[in-house]
C-alpha atoms as a PDB file:
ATOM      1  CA  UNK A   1     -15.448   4.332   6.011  1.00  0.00           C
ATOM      2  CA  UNK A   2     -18.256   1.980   6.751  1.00  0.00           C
ATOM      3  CA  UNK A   3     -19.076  -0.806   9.154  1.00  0.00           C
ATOM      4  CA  UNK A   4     -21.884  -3.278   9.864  1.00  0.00           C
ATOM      5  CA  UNK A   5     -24.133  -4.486  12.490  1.00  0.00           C
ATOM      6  CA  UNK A   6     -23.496  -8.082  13.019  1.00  0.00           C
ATOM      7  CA  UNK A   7     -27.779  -8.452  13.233  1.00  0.00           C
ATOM      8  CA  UNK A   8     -28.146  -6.781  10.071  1.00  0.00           C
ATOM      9  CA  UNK A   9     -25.342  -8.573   7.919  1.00  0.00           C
ATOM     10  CA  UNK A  10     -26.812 -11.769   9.350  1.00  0.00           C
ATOM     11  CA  UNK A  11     -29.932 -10.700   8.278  1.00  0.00           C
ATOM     12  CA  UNK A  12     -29.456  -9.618   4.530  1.00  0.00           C
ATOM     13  CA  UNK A  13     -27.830 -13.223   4.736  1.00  0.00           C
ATOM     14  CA  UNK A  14     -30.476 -15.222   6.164  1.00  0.00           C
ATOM     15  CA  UNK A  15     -33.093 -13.615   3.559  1.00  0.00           C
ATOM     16  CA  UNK A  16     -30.221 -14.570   0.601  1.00  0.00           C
ATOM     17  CA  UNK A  17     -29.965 -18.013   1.386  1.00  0.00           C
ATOM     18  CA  UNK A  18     -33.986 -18.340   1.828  1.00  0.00           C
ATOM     19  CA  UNK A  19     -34.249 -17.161  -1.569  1.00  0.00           C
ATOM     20  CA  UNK A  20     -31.055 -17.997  -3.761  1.00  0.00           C
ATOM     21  CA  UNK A  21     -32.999 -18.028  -7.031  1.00  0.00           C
ATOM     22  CA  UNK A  22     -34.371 -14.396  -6.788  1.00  0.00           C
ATOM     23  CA  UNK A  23     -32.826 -10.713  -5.884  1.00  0.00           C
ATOM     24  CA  UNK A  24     -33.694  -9.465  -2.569  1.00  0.00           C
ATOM     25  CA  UNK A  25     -34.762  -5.504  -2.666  1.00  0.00           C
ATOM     26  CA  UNK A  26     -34.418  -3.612   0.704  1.00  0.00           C
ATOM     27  CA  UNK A  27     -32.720  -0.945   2.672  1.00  0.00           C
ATOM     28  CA  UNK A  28     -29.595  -0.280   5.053  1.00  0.00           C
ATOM     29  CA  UNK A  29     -30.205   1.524   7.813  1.00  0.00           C
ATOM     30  CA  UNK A  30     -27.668   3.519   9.133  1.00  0.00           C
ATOM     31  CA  UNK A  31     -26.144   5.787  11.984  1.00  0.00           C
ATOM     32  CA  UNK A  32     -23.378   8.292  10.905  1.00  0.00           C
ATOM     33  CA  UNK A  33     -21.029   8.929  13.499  1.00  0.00           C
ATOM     34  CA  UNK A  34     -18.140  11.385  14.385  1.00  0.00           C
ATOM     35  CA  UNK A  35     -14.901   9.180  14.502  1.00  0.00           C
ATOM     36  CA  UNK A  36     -12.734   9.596  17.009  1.00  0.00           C
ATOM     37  CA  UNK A  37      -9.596   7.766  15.424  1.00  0.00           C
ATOM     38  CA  UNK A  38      -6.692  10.203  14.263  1.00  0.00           C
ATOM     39  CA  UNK A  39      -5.491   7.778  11.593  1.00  0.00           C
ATOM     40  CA  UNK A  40      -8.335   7.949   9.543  1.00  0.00           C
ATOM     41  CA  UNK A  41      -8.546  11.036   7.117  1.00  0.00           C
ATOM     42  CA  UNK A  42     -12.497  11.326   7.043  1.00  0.00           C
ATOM     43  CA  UNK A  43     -14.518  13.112  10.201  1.00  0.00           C
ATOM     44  CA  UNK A  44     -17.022  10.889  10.426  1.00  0.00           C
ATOM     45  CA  UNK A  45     -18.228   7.312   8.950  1.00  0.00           C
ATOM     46  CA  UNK A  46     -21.700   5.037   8.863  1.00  0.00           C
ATOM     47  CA  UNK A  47     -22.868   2.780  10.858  1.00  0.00           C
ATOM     48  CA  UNK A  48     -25.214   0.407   9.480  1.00  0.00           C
ATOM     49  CA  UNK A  49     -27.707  -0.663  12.371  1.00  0.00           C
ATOM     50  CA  UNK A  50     -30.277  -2.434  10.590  1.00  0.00           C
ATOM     51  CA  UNK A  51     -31.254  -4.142   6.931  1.00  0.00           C
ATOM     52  CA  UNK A  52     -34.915  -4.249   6.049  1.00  0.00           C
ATOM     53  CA  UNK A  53     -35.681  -6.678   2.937  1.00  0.00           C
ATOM     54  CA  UNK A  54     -38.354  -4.835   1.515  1.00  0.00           C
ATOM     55  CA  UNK A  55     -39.423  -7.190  -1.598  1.00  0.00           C
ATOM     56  CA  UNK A  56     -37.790 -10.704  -3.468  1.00  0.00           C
ATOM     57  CA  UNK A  57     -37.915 -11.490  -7.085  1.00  0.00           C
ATOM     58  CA  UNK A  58     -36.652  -9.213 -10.428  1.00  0.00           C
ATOM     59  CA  UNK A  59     -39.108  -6.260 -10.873  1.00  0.00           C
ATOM     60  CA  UNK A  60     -39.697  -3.096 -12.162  1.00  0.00           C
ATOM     61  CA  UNK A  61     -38.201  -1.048  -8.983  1.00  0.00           C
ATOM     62  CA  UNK A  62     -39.485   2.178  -9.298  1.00  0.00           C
ATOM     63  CA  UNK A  63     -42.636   2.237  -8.044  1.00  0.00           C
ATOM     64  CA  UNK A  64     -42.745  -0.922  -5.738  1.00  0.00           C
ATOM     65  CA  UNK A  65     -39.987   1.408  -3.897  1.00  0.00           C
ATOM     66  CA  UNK A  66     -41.653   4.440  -4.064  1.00  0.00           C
ATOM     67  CA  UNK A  67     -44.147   2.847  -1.959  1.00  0.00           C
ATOM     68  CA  UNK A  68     -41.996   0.905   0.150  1.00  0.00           C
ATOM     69  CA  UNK A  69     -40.117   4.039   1.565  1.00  0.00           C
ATOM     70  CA  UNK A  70     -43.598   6.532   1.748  1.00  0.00           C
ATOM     71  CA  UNK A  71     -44.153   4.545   4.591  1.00  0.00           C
END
């Protein structure tokens, strides 16, 4: 299971609807947690706590996220 900051879905958003001709690149961040609620079969789930956009337009993603995450 999964769930999502409210700050971070707003913010993927935000950077979609600045841009809605090009793909916007970038990372999750995320906090995994132990869960505490017996109805749900997995131990433990993520969090995410943050979204960085890292880069907008189509391009070759390999290196341009190499560097991007060395950092």
């Amino acid at each position: 299971m999964s769930e999502i900051n409210a700050l971070s879905f707003v913010k993927m958003f935000l950077h979609l609807a600045k841009y809605p001709e090009l793909a916007v690149n970038g990372v999750l961040l995320s906090a995994r947690t132990d869960s505490t609620n017996e109805e749900v079969d997995s131990s433990s789930y993520l969090h995410f706590v943050d979204c960085i956009p890292l880069f907008h337009g189509v391009l070759s993603l390999s290196p341009m996220l190499e560097i991007a995450l060395s950092q």
